[in-house]
N, C-alpha and C. Protein backbone atom coordinates (compact mmCIF):
# COMPACT_ATOMS: atom_id res chain seq x y z
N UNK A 1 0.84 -1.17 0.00
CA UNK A 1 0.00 0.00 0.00
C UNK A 1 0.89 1.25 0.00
N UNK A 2 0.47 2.11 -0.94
CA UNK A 2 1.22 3.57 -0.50
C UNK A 2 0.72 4.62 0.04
N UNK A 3 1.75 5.31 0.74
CA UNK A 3 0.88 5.85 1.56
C UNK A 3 2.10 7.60 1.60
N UNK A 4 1.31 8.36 1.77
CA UNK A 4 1.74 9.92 1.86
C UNK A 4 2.85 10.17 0.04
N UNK A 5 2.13 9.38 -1.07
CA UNK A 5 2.76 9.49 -2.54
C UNK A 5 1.62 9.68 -3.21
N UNK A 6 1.97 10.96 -4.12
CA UNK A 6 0.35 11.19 -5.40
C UNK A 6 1.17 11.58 -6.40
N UNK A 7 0.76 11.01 -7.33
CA UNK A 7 1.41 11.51 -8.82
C UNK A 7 0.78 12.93 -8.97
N UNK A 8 1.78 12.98 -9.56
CA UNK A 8 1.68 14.74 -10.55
C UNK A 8 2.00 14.80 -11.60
N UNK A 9 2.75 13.74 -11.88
CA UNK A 9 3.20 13.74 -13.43
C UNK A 9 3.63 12.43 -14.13
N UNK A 10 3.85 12.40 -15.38
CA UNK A 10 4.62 11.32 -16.20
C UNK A 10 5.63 11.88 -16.90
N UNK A 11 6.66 11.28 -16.88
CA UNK A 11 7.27 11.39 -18.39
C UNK A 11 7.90 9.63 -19.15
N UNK A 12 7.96 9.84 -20.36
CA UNK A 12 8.62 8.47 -20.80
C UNK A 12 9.66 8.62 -21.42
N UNK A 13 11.07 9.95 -20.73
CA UNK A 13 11.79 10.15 -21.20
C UNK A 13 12.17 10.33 -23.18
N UNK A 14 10.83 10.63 -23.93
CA UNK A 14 10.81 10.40 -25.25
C UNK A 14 11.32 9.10 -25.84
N UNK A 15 10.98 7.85 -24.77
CA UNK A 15 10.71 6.80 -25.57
C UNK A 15 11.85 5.97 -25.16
N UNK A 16 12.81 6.58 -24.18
CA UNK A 16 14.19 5.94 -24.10
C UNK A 16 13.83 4.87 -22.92
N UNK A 17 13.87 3.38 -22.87
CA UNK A 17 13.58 2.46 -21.63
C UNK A 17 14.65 2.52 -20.99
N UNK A 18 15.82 3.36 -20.62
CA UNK A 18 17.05 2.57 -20.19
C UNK A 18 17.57 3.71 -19.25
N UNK A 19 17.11 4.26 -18.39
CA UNK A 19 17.52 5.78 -17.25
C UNK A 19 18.28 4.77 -16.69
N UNK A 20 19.32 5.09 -16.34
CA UNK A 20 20.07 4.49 -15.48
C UNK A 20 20.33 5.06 -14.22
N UNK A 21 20.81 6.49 -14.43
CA UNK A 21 21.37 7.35 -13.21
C UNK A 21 20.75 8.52 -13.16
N UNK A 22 19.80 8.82 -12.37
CA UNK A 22 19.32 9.98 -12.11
C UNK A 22 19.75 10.69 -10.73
N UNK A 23 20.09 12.34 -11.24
CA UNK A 23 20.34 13.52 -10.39
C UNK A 23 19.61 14.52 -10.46
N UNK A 24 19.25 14.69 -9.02
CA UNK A 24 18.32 16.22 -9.16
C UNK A 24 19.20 17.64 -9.41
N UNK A 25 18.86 18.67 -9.41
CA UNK A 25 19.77 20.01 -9.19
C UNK A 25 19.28 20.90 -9.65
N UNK A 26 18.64 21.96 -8.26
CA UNK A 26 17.49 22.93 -8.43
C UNK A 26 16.27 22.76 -9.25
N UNK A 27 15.57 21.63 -9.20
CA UNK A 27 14.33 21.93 -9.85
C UNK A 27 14.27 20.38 -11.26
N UNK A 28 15.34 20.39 -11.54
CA UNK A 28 15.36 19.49 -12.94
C UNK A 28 16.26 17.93 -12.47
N UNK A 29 15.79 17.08 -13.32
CA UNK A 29 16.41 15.77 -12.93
C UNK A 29 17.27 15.33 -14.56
N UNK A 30 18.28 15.10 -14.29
CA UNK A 30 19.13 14.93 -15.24
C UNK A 30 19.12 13.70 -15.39
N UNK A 31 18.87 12.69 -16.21
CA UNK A 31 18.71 11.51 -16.27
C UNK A 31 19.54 10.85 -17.54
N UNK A 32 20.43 9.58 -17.04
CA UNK A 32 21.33 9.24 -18.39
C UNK A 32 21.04 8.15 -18.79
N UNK A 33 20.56 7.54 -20.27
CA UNK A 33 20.53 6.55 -20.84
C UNK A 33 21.58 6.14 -21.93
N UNK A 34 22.35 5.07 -20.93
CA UNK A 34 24.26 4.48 -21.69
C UNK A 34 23.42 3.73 -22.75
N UNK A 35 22.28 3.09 -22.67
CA UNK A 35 22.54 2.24 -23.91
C UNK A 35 21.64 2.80 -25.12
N UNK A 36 20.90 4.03 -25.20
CA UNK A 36 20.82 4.78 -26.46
C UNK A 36 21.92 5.92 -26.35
N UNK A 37 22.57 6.06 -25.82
CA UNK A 37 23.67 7.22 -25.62
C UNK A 37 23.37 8.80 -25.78
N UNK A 38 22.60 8.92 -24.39
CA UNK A 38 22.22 10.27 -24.64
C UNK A 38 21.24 10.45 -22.84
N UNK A 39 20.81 11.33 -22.61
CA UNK A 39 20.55 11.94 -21.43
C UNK A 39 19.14 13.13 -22.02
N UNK A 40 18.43 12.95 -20.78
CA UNK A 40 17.14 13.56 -20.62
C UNK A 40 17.01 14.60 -19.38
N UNK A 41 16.89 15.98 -19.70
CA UNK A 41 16.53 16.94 -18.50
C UNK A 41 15.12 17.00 -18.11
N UNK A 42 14.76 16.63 -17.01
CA UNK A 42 13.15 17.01 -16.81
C UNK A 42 12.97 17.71 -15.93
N UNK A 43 12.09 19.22 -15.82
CA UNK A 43 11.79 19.30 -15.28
C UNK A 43 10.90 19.14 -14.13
N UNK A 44 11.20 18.93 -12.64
CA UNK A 44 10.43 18.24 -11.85
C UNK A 44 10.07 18.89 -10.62
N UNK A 45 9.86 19.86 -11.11
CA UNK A 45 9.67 21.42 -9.71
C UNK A 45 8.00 21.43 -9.63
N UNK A 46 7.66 21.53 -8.61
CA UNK A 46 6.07 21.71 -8.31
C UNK A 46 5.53 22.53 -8.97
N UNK A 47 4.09 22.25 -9.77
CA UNK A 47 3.49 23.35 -10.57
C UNK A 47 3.01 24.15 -9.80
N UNK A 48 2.86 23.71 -8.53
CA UNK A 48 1.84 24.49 -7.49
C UNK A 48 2.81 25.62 -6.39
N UNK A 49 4.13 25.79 -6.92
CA UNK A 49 4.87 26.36 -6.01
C UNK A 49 4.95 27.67 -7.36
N UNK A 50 5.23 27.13 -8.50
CA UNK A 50 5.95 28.19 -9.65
C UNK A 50 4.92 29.36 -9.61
N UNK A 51 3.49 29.19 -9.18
CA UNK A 51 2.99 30.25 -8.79
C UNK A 51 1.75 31.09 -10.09
């Protein structure tokens, strides 16, 4: 059961299955996929804070 977690969002990285290492830093999650060779920025900052 989960408990104190609610989605807010999706992403499917544009299709890439393979995130390996994700880092946050201020607001965005930098995410790297080694086996299409390439990396995804998402932003992941609250819509409800940006105001």
């Amino acid at each position: 059961m989960r408990k104190n977690i609610r989605l807010i969002g999706h992403s499917d990285q544009g299709g890439r299955p393979d995130a390996l290492q994700v880092m946050v830093h201020r607001g965005f999650a930098y995410v790297a996929h080694p086996w299409s060779q390439g990396f995804s920025i998402i932003d992941v900052r609250d819509p409800e804070e940006s105001g």
